[in-house]
PDB file of N, CA and C in Angstrom:
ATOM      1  N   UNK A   1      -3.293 -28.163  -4.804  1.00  0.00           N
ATOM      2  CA  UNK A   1      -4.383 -27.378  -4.237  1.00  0.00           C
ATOM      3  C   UNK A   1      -3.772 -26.327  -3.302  1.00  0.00           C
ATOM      4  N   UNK A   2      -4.344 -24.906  -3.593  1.00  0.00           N
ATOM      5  CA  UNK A   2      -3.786 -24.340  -2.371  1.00  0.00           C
ATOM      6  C   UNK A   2      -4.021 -24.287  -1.432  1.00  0.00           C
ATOM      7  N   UNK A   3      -3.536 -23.809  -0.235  1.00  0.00           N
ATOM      8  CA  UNK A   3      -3.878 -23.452   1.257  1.00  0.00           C
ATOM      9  C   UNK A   3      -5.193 -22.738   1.030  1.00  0.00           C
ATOM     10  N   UNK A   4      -5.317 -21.809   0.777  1.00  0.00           N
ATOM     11  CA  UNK A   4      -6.212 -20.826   0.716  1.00  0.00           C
ATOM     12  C   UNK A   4      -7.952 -21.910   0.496  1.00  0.00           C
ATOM     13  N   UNK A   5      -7.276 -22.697  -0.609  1.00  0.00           N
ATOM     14  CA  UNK A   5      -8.638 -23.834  -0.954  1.00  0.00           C
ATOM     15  C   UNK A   5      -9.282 -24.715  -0.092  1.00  0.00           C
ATOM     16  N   UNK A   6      -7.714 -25.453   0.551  1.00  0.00           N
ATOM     17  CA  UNK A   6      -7.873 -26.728   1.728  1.00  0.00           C
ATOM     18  C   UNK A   6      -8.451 -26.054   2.335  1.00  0.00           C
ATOM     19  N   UNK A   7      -8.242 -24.426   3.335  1.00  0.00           N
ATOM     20  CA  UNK A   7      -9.200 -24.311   4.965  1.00  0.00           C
ATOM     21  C   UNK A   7     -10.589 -23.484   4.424  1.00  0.00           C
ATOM     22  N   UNK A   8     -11.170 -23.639   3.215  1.00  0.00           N
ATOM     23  CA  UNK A   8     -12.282 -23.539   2.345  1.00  0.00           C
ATOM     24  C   UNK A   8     -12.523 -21.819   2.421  1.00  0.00           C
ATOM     25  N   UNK A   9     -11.611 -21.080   2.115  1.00  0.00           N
ATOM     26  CA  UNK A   9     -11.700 -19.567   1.963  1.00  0.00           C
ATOM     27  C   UNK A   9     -12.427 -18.862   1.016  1.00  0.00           C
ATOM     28  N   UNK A  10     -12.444 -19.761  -0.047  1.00  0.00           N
ATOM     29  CA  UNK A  10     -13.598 -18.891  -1.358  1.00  0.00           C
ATOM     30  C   UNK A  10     -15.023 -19.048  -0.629  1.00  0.00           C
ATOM     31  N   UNK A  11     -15.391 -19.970   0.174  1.00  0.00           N
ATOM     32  CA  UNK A  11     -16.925 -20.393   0.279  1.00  0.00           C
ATOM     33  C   UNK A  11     -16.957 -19.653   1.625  1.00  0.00           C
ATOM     34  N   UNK A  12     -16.092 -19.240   2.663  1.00  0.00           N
ATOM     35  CA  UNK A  12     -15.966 -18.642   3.920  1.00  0.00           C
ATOM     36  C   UNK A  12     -15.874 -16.826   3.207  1.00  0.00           C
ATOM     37  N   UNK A  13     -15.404 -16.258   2.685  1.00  0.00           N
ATOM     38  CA  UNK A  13     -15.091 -15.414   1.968  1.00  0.00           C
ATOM     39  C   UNK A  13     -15.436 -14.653   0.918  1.00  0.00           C
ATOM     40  N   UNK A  14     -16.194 -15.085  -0.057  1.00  0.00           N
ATOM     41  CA  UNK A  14     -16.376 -15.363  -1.490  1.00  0.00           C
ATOM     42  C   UNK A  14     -15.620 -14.128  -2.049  1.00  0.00           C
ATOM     43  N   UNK A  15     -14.017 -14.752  -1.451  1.00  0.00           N
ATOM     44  CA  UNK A  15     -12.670 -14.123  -2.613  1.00  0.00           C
ATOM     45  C   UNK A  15     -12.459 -15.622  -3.199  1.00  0.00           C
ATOM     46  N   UNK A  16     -12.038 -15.152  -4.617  1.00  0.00           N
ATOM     47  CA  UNK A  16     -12.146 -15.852  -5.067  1.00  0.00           C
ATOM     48  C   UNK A  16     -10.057 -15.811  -5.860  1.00  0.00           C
ATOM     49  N   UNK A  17      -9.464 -16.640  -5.874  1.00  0.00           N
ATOM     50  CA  UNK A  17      -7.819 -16.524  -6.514  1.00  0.00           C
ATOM     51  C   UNK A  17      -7.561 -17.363  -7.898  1.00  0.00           C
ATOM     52  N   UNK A  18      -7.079 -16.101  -9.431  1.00  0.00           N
ATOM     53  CA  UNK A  18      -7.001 -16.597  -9.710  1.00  0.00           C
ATOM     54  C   UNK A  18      -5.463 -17.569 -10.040  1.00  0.00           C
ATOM     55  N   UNK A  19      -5.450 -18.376 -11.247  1.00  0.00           N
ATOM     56  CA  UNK A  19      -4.193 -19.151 -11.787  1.00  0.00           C
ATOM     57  C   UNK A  19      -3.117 -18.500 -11.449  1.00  0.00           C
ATOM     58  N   UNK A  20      -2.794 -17.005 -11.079  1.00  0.00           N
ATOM     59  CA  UNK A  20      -1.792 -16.388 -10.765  1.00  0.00           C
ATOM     60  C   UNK A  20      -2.035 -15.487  -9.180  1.00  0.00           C
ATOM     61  N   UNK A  21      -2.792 -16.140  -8.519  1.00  0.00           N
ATOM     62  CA  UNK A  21      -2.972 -16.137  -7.138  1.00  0.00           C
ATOM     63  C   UNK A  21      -3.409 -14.129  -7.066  1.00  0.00           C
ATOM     64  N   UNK A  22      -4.219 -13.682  -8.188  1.00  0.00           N
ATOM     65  CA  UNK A  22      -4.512 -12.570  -7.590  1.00  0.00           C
ATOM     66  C   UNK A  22      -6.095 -12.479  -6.710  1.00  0.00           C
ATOM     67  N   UNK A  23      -6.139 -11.701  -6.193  1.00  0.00           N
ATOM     68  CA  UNK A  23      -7.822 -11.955  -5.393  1.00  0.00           C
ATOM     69  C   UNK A  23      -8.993 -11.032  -6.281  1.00  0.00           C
ATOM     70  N   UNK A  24      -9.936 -11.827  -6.464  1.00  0.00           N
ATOM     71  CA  UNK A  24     -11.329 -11.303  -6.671  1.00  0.00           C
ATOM     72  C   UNK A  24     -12.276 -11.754  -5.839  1.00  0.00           C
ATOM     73  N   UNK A  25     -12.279 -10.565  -5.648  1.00  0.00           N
ATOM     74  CA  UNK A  25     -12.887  -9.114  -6.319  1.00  0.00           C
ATOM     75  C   UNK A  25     -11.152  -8.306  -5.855  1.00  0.00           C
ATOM     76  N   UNK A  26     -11.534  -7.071  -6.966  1.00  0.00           N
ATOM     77  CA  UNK A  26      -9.872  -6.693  -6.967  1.00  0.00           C
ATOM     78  C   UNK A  26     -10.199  -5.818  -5.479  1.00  0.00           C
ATOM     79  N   UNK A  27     -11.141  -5.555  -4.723  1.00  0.00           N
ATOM     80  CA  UNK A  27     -11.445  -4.736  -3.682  1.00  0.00           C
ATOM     81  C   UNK A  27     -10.449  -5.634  -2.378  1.00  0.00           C
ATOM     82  N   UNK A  28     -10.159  -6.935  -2.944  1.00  0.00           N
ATOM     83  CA  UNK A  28      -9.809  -7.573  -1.281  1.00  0.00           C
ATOM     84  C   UNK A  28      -8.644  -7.301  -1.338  1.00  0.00           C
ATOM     85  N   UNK A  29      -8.121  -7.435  -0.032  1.00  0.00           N
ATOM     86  CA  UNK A  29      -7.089  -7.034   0.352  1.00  0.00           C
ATOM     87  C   UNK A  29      -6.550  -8.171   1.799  1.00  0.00           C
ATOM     88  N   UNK A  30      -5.334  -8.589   1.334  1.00  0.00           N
ATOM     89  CA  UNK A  30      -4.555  -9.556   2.473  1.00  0.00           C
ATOM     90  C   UNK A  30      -3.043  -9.266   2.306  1.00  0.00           C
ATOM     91  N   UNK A  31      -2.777  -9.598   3.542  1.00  0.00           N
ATOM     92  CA  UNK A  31      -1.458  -9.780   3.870  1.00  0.00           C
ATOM     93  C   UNK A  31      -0.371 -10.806   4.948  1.00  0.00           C
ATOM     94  N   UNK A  32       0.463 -10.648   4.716  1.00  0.00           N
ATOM     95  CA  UNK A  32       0.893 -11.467   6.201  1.00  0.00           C
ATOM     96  C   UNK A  32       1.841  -9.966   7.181  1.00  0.00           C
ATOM     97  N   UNK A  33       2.131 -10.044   8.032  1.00  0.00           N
ATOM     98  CA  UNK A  33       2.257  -9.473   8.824  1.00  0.00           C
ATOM     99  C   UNK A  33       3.094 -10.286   9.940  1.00  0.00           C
ATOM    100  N   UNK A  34       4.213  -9.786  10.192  1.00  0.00           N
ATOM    101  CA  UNK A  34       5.159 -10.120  10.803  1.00  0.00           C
ATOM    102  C   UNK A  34       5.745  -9.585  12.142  1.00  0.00           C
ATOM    103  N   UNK A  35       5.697  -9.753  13.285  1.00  0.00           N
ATOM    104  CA  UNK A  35       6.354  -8.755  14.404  1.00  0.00           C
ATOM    105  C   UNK A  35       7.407  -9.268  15.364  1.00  0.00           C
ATOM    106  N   UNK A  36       7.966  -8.406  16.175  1.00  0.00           N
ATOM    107  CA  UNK A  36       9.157  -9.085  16.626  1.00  0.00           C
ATOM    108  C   UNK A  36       8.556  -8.155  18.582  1.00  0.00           C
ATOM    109  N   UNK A  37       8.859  -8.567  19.555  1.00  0.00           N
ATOM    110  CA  UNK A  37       8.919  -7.647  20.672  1.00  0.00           C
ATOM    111  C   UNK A  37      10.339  -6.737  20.647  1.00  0.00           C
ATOM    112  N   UNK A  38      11.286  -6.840  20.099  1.00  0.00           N
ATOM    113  CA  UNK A  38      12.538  -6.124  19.605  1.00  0.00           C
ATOM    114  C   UNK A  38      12.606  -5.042  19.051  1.00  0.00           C
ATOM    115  N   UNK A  39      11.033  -5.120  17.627  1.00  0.00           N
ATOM    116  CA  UNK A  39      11.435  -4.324  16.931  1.00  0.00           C
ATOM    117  C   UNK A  39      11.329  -2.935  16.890  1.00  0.00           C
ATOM    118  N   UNK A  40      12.285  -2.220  16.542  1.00  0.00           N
ATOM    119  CA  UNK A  40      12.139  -0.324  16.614  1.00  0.00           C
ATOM    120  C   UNK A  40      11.657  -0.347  15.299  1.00  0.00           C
ATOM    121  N   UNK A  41      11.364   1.048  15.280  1.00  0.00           N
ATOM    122  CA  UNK A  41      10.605   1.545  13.770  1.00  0.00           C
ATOM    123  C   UNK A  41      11.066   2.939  14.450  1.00  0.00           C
ATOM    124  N   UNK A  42      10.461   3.848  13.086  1.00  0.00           N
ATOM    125  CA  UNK A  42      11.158   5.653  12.869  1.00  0.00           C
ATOM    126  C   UNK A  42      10.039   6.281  11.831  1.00  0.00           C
ATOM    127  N   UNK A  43      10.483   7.053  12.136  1.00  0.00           N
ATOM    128  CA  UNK A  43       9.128   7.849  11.530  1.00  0.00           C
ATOM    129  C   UNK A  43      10.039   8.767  10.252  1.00  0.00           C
ATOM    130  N   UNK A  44       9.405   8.901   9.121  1.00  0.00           N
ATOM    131  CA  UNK A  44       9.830   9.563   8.093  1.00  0.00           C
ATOM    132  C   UNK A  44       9.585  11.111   8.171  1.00  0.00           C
ATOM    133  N   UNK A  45      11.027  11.705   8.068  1.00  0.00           N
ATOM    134  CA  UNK A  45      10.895  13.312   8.024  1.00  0.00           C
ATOM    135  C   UNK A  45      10.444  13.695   7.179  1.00  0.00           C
ATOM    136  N   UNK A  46      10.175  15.081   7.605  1.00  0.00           N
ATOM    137  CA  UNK A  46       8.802  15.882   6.522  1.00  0.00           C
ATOM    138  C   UNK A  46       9.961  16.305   5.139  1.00  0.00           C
ATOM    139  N   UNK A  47       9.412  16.487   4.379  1.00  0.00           N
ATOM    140  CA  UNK A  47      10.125  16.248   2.864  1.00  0.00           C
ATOM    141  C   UNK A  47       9.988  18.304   2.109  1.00  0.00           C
ATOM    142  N   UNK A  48      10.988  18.743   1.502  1.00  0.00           N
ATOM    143  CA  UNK A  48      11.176  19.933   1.125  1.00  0.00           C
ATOM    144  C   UNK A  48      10.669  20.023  -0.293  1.00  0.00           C
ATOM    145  N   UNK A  49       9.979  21.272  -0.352  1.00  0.00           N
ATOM    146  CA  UNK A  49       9.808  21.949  -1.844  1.00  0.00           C
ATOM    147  C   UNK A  49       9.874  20.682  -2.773  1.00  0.00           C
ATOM    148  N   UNK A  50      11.645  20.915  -2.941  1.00  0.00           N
ATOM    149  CA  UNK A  50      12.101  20.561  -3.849  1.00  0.00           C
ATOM    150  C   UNK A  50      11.912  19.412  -4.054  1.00  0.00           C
ATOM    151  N   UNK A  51      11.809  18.457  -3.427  1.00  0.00           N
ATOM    152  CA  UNK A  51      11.736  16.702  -3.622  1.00  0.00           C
ATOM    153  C   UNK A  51      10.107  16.344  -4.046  1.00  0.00           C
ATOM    154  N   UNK A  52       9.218  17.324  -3.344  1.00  0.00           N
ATOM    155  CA  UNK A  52       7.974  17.819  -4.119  1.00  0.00           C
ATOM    156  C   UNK A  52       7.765  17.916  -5.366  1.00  0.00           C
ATOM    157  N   UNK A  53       8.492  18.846  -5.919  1.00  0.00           N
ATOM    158  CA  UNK A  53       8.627  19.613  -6.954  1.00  0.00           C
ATOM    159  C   UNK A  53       8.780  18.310  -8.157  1.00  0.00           C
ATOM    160  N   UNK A  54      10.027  17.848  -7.722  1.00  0.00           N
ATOM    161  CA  UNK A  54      11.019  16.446  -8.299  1.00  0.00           C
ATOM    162  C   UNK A  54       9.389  15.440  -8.618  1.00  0.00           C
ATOM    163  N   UNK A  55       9.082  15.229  -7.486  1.00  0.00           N
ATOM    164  CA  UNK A  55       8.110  13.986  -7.711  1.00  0.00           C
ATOM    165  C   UNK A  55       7.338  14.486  -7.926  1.00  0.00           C
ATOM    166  N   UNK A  56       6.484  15.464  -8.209  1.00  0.00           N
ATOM    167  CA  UNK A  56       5.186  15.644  -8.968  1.00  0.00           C
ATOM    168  C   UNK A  56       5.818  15.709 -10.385  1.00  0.00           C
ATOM    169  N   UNK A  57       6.878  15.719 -10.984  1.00  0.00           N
ATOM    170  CA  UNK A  57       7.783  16.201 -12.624  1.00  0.00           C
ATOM    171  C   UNK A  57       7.449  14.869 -13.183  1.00  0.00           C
ATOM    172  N   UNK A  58       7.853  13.523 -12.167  1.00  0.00           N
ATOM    173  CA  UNK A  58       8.723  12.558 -12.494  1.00  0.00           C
ATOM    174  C   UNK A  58       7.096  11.610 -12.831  1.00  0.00           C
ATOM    175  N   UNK A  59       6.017  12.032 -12.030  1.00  0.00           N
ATOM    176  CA  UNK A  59       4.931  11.399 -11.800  1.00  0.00           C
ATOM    177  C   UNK A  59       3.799  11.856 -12.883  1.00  0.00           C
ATOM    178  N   UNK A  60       4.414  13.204 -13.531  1.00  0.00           N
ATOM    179  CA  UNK A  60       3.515  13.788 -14.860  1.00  0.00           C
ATOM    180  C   UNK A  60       2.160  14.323 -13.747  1.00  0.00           C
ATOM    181  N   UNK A  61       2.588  15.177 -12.679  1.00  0.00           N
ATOM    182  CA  UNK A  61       1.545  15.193 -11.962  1.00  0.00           C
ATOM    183  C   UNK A  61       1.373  16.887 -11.592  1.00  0.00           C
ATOM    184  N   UNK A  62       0.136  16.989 -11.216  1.00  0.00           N
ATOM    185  CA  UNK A  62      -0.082  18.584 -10.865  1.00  0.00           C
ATOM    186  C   UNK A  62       0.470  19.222  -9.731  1.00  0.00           C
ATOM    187  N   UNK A  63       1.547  19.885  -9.018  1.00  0.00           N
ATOM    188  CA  UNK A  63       2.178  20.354  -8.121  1.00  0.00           C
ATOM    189  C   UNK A  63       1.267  20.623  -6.691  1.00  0.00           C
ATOM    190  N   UNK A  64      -0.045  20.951  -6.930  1.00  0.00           N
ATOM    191  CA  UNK A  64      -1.019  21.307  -6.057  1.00  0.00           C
ATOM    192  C   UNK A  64      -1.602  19.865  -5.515  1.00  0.00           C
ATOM    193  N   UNK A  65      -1.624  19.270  -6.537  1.00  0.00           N
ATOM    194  CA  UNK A  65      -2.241  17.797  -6.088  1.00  0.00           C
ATOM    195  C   UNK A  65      -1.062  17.041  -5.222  1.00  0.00           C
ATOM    196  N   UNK A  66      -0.140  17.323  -5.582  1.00  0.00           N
ATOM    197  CA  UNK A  66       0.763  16.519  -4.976  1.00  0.00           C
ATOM    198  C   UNK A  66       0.973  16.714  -3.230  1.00  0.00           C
ATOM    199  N   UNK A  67       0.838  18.163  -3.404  1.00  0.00           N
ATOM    200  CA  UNK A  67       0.653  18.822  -2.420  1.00  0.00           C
ATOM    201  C   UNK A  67      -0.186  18.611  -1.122  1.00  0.00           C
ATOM    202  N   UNK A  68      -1.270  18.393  -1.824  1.00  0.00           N
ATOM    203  CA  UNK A  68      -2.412  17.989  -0.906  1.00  0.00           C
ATOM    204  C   UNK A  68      -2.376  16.198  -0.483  1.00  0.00           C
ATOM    205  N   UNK A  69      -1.914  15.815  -1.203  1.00  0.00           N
ATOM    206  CA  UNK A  69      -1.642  14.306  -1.122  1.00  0.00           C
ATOM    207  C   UNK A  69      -0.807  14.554   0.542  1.00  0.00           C
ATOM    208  N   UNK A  70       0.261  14.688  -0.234  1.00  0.00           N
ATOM    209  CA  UNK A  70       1.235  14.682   1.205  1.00  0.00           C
ATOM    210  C   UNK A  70       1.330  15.677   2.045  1.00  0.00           C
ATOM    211  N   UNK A  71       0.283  16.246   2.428  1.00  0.00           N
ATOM    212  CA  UNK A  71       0.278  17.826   2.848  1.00  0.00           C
ATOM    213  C   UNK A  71       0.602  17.352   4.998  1.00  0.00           C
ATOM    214  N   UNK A  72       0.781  15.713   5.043  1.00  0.00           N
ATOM    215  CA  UNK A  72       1.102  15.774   6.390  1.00  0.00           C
ATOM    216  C   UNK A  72       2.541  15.729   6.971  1.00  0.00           C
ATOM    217  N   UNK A  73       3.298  15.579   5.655  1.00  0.00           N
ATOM    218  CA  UNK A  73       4.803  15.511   5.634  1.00  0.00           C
ATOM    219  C   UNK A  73       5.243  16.477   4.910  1.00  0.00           C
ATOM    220  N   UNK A  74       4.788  17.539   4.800  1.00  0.00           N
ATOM    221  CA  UNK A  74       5.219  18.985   4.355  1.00  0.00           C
ATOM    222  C   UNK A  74       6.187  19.440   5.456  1.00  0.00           C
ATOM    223  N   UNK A  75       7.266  20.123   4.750  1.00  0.00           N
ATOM    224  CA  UNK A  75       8.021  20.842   5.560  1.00  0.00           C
ATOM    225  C   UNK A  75       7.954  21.990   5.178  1.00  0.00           C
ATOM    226  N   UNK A  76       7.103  22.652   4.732  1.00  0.00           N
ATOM    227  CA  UNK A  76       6.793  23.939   4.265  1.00  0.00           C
ATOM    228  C   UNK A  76       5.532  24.746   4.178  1.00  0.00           C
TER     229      UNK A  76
END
């Protein structure tokens, strides 16, 4: 039986997991989450043209869309 079953989460919840532990409704969303008082983190630099360019090719995707996707890590 899983954890999830024993502290009665489908009837608290009504997510429901199946034989391969995915959640329904496919809308839910869990995680575990881990922290340290230690830990540093960094922030990702803004990304050029070209690596743009690269991943909208590689993704079969429209250059403009891509664009707007990541338009907060533009370096251009």
């Amino acid at each position: 039986m899983a954890l999830f079953e024993l502290l009665g989460g489908e009837e608290t919840t009504a997510v429901h997991l199946t034989e391969s532990f995915a959640m329904l409704p496919a809308s839910s969303v869990s995680g575990l989450y881990f922290s340290h008082p230690d830990s540093l983190y960094f922030g990702v630099g803004k990304i050029e043209k070209d690596q743009v360019e690269d991943y909208a090719k590689r993704k079969g995707m429209e250059l403009r869309t891509v664009e707007r996707w990541l338009a907060p890590i533009l370096n251009y």
